[in-house]
Protein backbone atom coordinates (compact mmCIF):
# COMPACT_ATOMS: atom_id res chain seq x y z
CA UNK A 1 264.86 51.13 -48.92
CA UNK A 2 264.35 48.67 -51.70
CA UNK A 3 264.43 44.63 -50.29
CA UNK A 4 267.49 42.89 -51.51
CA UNK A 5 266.49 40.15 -54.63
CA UNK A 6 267.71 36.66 -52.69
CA UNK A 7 268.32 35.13 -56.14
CA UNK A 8 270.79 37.83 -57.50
CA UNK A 9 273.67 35.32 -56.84
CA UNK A 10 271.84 32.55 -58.42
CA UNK A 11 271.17 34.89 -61.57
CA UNK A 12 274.86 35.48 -62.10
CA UNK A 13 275.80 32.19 -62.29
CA UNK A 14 275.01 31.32 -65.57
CA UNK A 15 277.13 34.33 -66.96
CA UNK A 16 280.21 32.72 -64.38
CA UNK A 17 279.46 29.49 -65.92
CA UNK A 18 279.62 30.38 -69.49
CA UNK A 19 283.20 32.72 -69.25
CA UNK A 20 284.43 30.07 -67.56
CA UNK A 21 283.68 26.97 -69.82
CA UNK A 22 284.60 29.37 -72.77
CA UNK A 23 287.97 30.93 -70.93
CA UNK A 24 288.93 27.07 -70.74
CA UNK A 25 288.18 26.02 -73.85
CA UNK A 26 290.45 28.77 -75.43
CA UNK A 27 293.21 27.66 -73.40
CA UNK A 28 292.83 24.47 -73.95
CA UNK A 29 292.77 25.06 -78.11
CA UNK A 30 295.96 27.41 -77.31
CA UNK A 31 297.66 24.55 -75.76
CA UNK A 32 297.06 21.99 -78.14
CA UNK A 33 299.29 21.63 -80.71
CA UNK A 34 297.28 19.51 -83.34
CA UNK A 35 293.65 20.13 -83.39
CA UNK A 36 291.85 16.97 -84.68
CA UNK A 37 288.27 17.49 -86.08
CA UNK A 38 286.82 15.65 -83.68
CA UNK A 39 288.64 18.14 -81.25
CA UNK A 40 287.38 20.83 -83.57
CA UNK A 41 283.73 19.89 -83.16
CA UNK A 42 283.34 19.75 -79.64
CA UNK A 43 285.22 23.00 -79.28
CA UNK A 44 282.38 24.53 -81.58
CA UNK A 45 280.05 22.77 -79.39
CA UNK A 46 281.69 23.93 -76.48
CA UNK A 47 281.67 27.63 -77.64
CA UNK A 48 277.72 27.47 -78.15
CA UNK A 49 276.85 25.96 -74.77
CA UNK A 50 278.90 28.39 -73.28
CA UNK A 51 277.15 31.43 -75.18
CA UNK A 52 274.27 30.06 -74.48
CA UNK A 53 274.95 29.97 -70.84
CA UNK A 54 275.96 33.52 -71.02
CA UNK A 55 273.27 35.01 -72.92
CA UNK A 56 270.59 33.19 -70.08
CA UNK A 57 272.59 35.25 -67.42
CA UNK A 58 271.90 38.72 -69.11
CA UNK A 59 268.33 37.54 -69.88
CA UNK A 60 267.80 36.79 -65.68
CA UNK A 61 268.98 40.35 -65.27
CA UNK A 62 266.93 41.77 -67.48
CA UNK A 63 263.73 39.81 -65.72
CA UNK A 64 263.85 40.29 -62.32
CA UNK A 65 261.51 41.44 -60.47
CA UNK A 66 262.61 45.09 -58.73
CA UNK A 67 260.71 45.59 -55.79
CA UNK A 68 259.21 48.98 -55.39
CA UNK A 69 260.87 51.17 -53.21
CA UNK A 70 259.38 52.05 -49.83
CA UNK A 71 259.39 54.91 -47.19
CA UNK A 72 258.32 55.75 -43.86
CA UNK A 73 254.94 57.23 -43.18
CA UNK A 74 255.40 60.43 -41.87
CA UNK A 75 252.59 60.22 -38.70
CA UNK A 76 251.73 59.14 -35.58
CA UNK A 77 250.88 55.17 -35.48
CA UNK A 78 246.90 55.20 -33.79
CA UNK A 79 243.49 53.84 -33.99
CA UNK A 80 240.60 55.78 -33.87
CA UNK A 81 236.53 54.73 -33.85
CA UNK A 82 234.02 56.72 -33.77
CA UNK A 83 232.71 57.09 -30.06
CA UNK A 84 228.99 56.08 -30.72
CA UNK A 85 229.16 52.67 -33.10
CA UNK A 86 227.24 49.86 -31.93
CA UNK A 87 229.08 47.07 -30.46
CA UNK A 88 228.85 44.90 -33.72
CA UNK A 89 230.15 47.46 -36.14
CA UNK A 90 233.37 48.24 -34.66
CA UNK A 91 234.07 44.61 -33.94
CA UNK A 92 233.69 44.53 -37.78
CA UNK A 93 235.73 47.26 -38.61
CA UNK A 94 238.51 46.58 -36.06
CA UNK A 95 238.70 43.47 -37.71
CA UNK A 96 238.91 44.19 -41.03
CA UNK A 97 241.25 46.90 -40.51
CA UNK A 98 243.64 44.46 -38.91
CA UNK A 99 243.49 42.18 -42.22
CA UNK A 100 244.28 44.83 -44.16
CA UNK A 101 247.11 46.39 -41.93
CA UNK A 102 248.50 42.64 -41.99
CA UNK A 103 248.19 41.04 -44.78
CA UNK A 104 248.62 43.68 -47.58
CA UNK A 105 250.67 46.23 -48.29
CA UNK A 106 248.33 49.04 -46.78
CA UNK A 107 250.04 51.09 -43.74
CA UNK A 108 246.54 53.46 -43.51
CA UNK A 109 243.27 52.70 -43.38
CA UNK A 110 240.38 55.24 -43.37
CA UNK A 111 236.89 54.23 -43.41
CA UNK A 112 234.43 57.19 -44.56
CA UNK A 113 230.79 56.25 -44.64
CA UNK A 114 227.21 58.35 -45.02
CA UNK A 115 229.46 61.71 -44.60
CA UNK A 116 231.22 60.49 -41.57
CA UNK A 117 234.97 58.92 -40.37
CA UNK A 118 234.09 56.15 -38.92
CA UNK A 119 237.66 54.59 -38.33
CA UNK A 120 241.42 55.46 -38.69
CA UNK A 121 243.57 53.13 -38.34
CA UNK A 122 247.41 52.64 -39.21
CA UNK A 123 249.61 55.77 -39.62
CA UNK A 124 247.46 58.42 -39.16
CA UNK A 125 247.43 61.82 -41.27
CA UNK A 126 247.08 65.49 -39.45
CA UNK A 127 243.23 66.05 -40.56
CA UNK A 128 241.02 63.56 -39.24
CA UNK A 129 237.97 64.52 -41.44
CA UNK A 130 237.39 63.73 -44.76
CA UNK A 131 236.66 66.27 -47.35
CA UNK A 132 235.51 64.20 -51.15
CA UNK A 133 237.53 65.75 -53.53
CA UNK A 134 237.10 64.97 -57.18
CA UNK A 135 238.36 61.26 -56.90
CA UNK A 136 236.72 60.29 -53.82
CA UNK A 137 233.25 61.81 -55.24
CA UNK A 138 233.64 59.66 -58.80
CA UNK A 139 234.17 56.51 -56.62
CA UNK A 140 231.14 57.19 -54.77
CA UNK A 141 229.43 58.25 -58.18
CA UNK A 142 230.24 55.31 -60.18
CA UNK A 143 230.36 52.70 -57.03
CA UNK A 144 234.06 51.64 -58.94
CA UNK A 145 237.21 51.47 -57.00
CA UNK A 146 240.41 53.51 -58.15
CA UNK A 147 243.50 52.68 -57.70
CA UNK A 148 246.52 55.64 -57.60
CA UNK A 149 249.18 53.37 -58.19
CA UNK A 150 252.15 55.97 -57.91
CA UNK A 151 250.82 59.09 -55.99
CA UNK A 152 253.59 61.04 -56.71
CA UNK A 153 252.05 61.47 -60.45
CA UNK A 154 248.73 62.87 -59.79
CA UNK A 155 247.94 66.41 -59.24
CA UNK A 156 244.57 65.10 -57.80
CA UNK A 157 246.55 63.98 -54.32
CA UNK A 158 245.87 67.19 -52.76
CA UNK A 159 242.92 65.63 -51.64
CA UNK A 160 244.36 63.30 -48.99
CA UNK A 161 245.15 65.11 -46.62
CA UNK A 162 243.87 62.89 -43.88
CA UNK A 163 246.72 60.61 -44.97
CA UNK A 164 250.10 60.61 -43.89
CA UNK A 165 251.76 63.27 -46.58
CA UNK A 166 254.10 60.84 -48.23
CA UNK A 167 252.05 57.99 -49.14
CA UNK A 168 252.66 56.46 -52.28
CA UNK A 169 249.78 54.48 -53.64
CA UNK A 170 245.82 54.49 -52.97
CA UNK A 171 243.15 52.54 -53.00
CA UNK A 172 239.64 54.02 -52.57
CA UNK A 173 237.27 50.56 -53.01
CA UNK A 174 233.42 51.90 -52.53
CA UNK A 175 231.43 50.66 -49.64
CA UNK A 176 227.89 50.71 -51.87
CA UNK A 177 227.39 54.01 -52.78
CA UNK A 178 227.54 55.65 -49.30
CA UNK A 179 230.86 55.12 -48.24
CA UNK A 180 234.73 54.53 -49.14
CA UNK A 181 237.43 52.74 -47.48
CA UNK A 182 240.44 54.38 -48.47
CA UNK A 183 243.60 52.72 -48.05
CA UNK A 184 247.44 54.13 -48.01
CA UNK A 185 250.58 52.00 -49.11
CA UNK A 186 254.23 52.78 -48.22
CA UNK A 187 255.05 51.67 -51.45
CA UNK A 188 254.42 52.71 -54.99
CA UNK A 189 252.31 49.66 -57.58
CA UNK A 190 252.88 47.63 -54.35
CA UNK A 191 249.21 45.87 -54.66
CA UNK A 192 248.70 42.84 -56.91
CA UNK A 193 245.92 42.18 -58.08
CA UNK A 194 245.35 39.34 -55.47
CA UNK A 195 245.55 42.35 -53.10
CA UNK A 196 242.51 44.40 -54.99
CA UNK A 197 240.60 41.73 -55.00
CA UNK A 198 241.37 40.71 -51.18
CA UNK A 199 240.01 44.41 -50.39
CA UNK A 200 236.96 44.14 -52.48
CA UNK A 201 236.27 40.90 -50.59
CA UNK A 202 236.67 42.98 -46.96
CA UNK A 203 234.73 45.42 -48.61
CA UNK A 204 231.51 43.50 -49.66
CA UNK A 205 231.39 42.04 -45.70
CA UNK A 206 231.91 45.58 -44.73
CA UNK A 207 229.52 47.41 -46.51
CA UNK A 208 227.13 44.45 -45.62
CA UNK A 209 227.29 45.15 -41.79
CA UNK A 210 227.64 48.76 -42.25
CA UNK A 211 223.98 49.01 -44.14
CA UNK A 212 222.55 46.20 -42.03
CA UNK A 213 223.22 48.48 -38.91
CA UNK A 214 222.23 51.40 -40.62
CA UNK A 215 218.60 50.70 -41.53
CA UNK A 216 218.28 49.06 -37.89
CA UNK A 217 218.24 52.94 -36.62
């Protein structure tokens, strides 16, 4: 369900302001048996502050912000690591997982990495592996995150199955060029750009400790 816009009342009242200083003006020209032209001007006046006033009311409408609509992820809520990590690296990724889980919009976060799963985290999808489709290969290709703002539209979602099946945006942000952390979002254009670049930051530290640990072996 969509959030309810706390201003809506405050929107309106321009529009209430307006009719009502223009209902009383006409009333009070009705009631008035001579006009003077002094009485004439500031009943002119009247008439353009209170269009004015109305016209700002249908402009708010217009503007305001409509927050995207959300659902529930269809899965089971879980956290998974691979078994064999060292110590260091799932400290890291428990920790960046939990950033992303609570301070963006992402309900799903998978972590793929030299042709393995290394985490799952969030609500969790029915496969646990990670098959790169089309998408997932071009991001590892080209090292340049993409961003399915509205999953719903692309006929390339087939390839996510190790999300939860009614997830509504994506973010796959590379990890170097041997890995992806793919996130999932309730929500469809729910991520800002603040957000993208908030994941690209987790990212870099990420992919830092994840190669670091790597060339140790």
């Amino acid at each position: 369900m969509a959030k309810s816009d706390p201003n809506r009342v405050l929107r309106f009242l321009p529009i209430v302001a307006g009719g009502l200083g223009g209902s009383l003006l006409l009333i009070n020209r009705i009631l008035t048996p001579q006009i003077l032209d002094s009485q004439a001007r500031s009943d002119a006046l009247g008439v353009i502050l209170s269009a004015v006033l109305i016209l700002t009311g249908l402009l708010w409408q217009q503007i305001q912000p409509k927050p995207p609509d959300t659902v529930d992820l269809i899965g089971e809520t879980g956290f998974e690591l691979k078994p064999d990590l060292p110590d260091a690296v799932k400290t890291e990724l428990a920790w960046a997982s939990h950033l992303l889980l609570t301070n963006t919009v992402t309900r799903s976060v998978v972590v793929y990495y030299r042709g393995e799963v290394l985490l799952r985290r969030g609500v969790l999808g029915k496969n646990s592996q990670v098959q790169p489709g089309p998408i997932l290969k071009r991001v590892l290709d080209k090292q340049k995150p993409v961003y399915l703002v509205n999953l719903a539209l692309y006929p390339g979602r087939i390839e996510f199955d190790y999300l939860p099946e009614n997830t509504q945006g994506i973010i796959c942000q590379p990890l170097g060029n041997q890995g992806v952390l793919i996130l999932g979002a309730n929500a469809p254009r729910s991520y800002t750009q603040q957000d993208e670049k908030w994941v690209e930051g987790i990212a870099d530290k990420l992919e830092n400790t994840l190669s670091q640990s790597w060339n140790q072996t």
